[in-house]
Protein backbone atom coordinates (compact mmCIF):
# COMPACT_ATOMS: atom_id res chain seq x y z
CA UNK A 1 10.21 -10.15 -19.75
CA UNK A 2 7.54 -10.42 -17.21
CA UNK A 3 8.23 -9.43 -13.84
CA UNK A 4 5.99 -9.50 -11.03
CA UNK A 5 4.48 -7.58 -8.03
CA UNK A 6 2.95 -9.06 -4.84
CA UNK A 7 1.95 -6.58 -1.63
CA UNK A 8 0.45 -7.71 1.21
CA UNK A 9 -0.63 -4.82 4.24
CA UNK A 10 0.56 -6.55 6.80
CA UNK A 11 2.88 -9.42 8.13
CA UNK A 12 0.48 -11.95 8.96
CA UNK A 13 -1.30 -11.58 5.72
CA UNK A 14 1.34 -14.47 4.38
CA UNK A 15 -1.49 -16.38 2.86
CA UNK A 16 -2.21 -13.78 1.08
CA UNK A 17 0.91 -13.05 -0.50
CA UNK A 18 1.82 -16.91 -1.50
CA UNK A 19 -1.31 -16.93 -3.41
CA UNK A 20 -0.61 -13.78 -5.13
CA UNK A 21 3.51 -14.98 -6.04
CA UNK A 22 1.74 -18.10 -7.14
CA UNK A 23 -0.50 -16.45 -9.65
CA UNK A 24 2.39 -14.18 -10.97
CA UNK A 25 4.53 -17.74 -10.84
CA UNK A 26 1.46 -19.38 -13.40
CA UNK A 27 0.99 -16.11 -15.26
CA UNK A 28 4.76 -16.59 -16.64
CA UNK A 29 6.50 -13.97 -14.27
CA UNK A 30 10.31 -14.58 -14.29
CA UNK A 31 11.20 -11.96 -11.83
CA UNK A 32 8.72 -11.21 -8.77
CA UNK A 33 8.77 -8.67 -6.24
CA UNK A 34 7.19 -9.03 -3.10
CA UNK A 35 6.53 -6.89 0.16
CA UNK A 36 4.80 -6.69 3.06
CA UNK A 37 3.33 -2.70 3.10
CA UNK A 38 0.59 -0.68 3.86
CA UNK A 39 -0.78 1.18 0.01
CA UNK A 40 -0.86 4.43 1.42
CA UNK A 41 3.18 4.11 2.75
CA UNK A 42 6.32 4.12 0.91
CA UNK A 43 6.72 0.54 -0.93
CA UNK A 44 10.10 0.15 -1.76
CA UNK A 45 9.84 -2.85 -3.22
CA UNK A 46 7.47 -1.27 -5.61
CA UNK A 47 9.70 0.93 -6.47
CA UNK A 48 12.38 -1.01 -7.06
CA UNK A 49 10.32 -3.13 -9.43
CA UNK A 50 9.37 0.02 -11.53
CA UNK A 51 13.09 0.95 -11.58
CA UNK A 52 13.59 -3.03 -12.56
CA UNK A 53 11.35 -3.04 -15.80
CA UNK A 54 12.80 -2.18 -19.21
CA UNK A 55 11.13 -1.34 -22.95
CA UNK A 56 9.07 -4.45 -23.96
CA UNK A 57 8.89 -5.67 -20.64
CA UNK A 58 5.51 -6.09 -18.71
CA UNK A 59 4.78 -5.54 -14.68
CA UNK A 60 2.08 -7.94 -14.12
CA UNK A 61 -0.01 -7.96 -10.74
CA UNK A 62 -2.86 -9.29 -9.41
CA UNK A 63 -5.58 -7.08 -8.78
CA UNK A 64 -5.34 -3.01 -9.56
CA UNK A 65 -5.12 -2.41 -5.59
CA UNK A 66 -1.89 -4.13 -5.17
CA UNK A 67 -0.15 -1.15 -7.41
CA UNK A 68 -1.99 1.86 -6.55
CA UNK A 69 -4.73 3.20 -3.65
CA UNK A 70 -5.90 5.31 -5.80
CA UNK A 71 -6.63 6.62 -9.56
CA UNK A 72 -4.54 9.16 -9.66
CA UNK A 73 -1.39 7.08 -8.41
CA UNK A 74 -2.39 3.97 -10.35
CA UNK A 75 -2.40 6.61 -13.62
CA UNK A 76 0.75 8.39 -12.41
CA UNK A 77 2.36 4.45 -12.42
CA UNK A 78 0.62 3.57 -15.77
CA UNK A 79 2.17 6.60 -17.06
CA UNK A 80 5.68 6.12 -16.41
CA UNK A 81 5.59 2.53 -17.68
CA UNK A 82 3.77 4.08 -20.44
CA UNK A 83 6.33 6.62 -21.64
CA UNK A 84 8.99 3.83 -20.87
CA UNK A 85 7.53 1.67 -23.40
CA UNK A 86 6.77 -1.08 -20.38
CA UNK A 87 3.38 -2.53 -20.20
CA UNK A 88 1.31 -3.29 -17.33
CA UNK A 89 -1.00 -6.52 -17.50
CA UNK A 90 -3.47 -6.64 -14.24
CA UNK A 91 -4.56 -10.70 -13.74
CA UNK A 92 -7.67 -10.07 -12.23
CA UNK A 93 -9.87 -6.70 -12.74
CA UNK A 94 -13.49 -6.90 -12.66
CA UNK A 95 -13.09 -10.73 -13.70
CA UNK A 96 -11.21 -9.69 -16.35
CA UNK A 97 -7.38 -9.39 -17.29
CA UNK A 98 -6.27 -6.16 -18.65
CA UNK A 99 -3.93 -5.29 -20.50
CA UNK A 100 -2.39 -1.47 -21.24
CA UNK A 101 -0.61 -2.92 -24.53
CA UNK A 102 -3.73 -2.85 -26.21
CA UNK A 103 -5.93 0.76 -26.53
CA UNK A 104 -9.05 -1.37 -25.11
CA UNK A 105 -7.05 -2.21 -22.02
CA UNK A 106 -6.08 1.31 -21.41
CA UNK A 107 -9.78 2.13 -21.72
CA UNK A 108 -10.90 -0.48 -19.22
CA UNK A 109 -8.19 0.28 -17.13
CA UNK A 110 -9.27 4.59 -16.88
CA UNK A 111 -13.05 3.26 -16.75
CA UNK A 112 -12.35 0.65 -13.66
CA UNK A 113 -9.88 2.28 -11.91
CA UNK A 114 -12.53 5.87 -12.12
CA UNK A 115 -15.21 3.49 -10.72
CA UNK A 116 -13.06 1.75 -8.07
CA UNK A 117 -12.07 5.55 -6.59
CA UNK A 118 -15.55 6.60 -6.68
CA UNK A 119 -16.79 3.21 -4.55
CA UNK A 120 -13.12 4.24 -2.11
CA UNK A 121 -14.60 7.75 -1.74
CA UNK A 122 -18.12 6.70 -0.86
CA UNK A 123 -16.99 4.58 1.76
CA UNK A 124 -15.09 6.71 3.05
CA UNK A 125 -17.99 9.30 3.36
CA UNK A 126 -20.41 6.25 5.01
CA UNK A 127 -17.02 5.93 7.24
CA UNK A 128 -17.20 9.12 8.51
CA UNK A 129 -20.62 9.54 8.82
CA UNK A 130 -21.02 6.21 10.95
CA UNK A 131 -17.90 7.71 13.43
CA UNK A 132 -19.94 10.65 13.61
CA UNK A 133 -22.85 9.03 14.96
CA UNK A 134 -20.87 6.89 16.87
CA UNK A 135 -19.45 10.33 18.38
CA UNK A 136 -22.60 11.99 19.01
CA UNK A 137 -23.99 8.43 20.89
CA UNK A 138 -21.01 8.93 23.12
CA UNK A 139 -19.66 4.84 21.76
CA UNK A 140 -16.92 6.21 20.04
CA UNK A 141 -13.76 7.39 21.57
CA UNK A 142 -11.24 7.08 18.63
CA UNK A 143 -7.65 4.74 20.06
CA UNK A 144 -5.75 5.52 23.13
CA UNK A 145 -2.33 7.07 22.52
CA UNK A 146 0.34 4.45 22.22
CA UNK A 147 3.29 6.29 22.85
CA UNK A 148 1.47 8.67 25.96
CA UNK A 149 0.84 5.61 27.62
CA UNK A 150 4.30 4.58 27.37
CA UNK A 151 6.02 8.20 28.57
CA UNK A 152 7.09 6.61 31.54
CA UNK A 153 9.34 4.21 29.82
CA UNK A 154 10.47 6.65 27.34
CA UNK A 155 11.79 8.95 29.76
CA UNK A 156 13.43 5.66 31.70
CA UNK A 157 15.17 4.93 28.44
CA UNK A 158 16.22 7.73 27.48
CA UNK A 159 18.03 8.78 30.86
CA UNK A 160 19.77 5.42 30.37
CA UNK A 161 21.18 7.43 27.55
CA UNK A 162 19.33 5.15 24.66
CA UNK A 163 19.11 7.40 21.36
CA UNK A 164 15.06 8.85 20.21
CA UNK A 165 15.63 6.42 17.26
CA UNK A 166 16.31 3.35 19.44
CA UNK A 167 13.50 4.40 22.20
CA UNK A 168 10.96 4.82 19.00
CA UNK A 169 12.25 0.68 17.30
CA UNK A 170 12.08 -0.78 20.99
CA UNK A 171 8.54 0.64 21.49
CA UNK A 172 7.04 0.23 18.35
CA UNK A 173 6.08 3.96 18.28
CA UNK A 174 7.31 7.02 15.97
CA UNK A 175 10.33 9.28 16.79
CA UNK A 176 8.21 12.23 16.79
CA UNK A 177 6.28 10.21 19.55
CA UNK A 178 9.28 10.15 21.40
CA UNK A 179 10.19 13.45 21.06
CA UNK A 180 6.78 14.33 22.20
CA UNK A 181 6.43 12.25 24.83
CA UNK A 182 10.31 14.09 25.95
CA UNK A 183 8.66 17.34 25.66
CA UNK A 184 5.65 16.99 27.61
């Protein structure tokens, strides 16, 4: 069986994610799974994919950064399909469609994926370097608090006896914003 992935970052990236479902739909998927999250959060839609999956069958995604942010969690993933006797077919990599059935796709797969974290770390570095300049030029100020901003109405709502959990969904903040915004 063929079952899909699809992961868009955020909620109004729905173009996004049709095209990818409809790419998996032409590639043969009969099962896709499809979420709207952020790589580097928990994706439990991923995860209930992987869980999903069974000897012989194949996760199939688009591109390699749909899966995994990084090497070592795209090899961790490769792994445990691996050892589960599931294969992973990637649509589009480089151009190219790979395949970890075959030991050339595994090879293109550890090659790519090695060159795609060293291009994610160099940007990162140019990243960093730019804020630092930015810093030093006085134009960079990093983003004003959200919750801070909002203490005010956090200590409104929760005198009115609404629970941290409640006060951190209404705002669109963190509980441990709330609880530090309490504190303070």
């Amino acid at each position: 069986m063929l079952a899909g992935y699809a992961r868009t970052s955020t909620t109004d990236q729905t173009a996004g994610l049709d095209h990818q479902i409809a790419l998996l739909k032409a590639a043969g998927c009969e099962r896709i799974f499809s979420e709207h999250a952020s790589g580097a959060k928990q994706r439990d839609t991923l995860d209930e994919a992987l869980r999903f999956v069974r000897q012989d069958d194949i996760l199939v995604v688009t591109k390699m950064d749909r899966l995994a942010r990084d090497l070592r969690s795209l090899l961790a993933v490769v792994d445990d399909l691996e050892r589960r006797g599931v294969g992973l077919r990637i649509l589009d990599f480089a151009g190219e469609t790979i395949n970890t059935r075959s030991a050339t796709g595994k090879l293109q797969l550890a090659m790519f994926a090695a060159f795609a974290e060293f291009e994610r770390q160099m940007m990162l570095e140019r990243q960093r370097a730019g804020i630092e300049k930015a810093k030093a030029d006085g134009k960079y100020t990093g983003r004003k608090p959200k919750a801070m901003n909002q203490a005010d109405k956090i200590r409104e709502l929760a005198s009115l006896g609404a629970t941290r959990s409640a006060i951190a969904a209404d705002l669109g903040i963190s509980e441990r914003s709330v609880y530090r915004a309490l504190s303070a």
